[in-house]
Protein backbone atom coordinates (compact mmCIF):
# COMPACT_ATOMS: atom_id res chain seq x y z
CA UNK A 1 0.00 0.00 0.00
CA UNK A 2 1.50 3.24 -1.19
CA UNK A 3 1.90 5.85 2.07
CA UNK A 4 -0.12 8.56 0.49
CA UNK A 5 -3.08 5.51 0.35
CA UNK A 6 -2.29 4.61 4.27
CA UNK A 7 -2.23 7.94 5.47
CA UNK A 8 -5.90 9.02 3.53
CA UNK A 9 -7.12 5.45 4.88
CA UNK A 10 -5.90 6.52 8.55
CA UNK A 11 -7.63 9.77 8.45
CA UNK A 12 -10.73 8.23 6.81
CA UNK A 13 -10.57 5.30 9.58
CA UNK A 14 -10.04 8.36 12.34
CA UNK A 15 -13.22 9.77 11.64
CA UNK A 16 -15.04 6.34 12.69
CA UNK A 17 -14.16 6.40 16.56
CA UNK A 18 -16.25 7.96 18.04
CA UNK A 19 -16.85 8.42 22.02
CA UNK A 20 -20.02 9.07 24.69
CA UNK A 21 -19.36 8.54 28.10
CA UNK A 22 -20.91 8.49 31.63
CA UNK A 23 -21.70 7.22 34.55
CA UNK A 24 -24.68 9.00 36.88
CA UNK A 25 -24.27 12.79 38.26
CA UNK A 26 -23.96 13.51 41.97
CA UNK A 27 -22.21 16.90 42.04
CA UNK A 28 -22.87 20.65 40.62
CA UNK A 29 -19.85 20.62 38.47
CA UNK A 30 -21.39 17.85 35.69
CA UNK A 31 -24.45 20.43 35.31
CA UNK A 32 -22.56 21.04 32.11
CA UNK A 33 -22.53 17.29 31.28
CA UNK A 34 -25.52 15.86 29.91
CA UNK A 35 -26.97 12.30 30.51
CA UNK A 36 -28.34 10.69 27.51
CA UNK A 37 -29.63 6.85 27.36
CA UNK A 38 -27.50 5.67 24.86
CA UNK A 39 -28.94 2.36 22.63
CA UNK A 40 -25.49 0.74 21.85
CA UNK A 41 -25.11 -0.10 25.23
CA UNK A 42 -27.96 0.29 27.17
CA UNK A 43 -26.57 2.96 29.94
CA UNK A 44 -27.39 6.31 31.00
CA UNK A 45 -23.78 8.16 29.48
CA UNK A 46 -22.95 11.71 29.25
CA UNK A 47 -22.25 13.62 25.85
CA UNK A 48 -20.26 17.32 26.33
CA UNK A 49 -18.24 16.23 29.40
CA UNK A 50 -15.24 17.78 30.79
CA UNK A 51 -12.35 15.68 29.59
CA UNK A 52 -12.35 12.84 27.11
CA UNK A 53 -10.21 9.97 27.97
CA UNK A 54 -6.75 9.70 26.59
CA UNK A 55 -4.66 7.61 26.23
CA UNK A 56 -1.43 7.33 28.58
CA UNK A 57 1.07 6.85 26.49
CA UNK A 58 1.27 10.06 24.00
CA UNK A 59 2.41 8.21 21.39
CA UNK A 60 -0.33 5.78 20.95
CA UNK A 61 -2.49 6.04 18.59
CA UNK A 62 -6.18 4.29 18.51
CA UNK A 63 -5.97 4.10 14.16
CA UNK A 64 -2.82 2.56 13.51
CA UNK A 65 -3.74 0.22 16.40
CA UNK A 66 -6.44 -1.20 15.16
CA UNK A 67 -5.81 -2.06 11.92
CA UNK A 68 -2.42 -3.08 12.34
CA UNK A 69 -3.32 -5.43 15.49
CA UNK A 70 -6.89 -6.74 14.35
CA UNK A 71 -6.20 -10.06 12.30
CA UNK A 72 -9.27 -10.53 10.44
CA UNK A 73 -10.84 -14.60 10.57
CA UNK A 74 -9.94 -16.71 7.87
CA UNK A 75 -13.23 -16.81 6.63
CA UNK A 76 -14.29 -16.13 3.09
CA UNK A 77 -15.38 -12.60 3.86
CA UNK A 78 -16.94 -9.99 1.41
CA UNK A 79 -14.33 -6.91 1.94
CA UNK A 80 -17.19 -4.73 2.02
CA UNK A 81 -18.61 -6.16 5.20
CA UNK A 82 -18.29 -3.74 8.01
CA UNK A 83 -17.55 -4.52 11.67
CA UNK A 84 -18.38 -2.57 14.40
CA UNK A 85 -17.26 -3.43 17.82
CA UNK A 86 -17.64 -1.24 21.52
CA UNK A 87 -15.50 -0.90 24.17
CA UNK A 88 -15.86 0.74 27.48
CA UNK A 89 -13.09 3.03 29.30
CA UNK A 90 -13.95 2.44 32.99
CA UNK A 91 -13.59 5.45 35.78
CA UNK A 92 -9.66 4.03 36.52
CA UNK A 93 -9.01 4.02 32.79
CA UNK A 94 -8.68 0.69 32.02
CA UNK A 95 -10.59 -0.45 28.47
CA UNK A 96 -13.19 -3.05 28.79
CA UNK A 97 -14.50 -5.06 25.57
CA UNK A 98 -18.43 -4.52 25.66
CA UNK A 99 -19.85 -5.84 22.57
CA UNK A 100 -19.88 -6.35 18.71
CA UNK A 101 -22.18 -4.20 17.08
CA UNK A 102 -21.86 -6.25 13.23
CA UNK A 103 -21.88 -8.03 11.80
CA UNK A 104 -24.21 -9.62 14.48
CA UNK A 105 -23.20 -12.98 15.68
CA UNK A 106 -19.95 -13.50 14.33
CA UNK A 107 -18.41 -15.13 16.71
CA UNK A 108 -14.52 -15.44 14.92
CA UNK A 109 -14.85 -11.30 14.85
CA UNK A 110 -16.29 -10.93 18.16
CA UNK A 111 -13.30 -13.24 19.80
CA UNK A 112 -11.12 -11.12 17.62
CA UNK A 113 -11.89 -7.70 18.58
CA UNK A 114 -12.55 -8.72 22.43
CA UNK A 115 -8.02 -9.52 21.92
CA UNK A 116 -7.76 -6.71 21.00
CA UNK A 117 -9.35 -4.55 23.38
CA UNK A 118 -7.71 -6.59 25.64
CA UNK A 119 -4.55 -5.18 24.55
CA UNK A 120 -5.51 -1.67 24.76
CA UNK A 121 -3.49 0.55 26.83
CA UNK A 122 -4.50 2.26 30.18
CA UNK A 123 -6.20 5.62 29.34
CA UNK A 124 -6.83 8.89 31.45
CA UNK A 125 -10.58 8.42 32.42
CA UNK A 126 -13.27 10.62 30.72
CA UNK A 127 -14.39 13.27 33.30
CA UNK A 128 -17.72 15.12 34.39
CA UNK A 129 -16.20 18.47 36.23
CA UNK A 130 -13.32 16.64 38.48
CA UNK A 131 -14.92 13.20 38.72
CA UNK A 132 -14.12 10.43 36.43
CA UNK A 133 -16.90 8.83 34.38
CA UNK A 134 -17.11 5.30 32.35
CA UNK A 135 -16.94 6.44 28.40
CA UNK A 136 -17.85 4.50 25.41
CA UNK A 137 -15.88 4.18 22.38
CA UNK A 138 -16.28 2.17 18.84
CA UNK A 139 -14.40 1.34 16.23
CA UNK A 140 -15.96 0.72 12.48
CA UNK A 141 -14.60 -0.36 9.45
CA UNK A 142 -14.50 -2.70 6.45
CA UNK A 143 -12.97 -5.98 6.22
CA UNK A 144 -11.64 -4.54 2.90
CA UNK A 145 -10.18 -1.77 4.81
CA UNK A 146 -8.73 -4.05 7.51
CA UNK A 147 -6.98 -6.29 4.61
CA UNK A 148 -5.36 -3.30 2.78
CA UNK A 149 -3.76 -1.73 5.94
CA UNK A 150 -1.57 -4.91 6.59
């Protein structure tokens, strides 16, 4: 893959993590902070919080991560399948595997992308004023995608 093609697919694949965190208010400071009932996971999180959780080491970086750690199944897959798959960052920071989104019941993609959460790094936690908060993230792609960035 020519660099100019991995660096357009790394921006392109940048814009497809996306985050929404929370946990349930108890102080004035997460007025600011709103609590929305989010359907991916089931749980009251807050949008517009304080701090978003990053990760501790400042050279890491969630893209290049992904599709250079996620071996896709050796399955005859159509590259233009996408996957989906959730994480959680708890209030200490660590990440948590929550669920695959799609395809839905894959079970060689879903033990796939549960190893590699698992090899996540510790991250700040996501914060409502001073207190730390559980955040979602996701990742979403193509198989194609996945194939061409190896």
């Amino acid at each position: 893959m020519t660099k100019t093609f991995r660096f357009l697919f790394l921006i392109l694949a940048a814009l497809n993590i996306s985050n929404a965190c929370g946990q349930k208010s108890k102080s004035e400071e997460k007025i600011k902070c709103k609590l929305v009932y989010d359907t991916d996971t089931g749980m009251d999180l807050y949008i517009n919080i304080t701090s978003y959780p990053e990760p501790l080491d400042t050279n890491f970086n969630d893209i290049n991560f992904f599709t250079s750690t996620f071996e896709v199944p050796k399955k005859n897959y159509d590259d233009k399948l996408k996957i989906k798959f959730i994480w959680l960052i708890t209030k200490d920071g660590k990440c948590e595997f929550f669920k695959l989104a799609f395809p839905a019941n894959d079970k060689e993609i879903e033990a796939e992308a549960r190893r590699v959460v698992g090899l996540l790094p510790k991250y700040t936690p996501a914060k409502c004023g001073q207190e730390p908060v559980i955040c979602k993230k996701d990742f979403e792609t193509s198989i194609g995608s996945l194939k061409k960035a190896k």
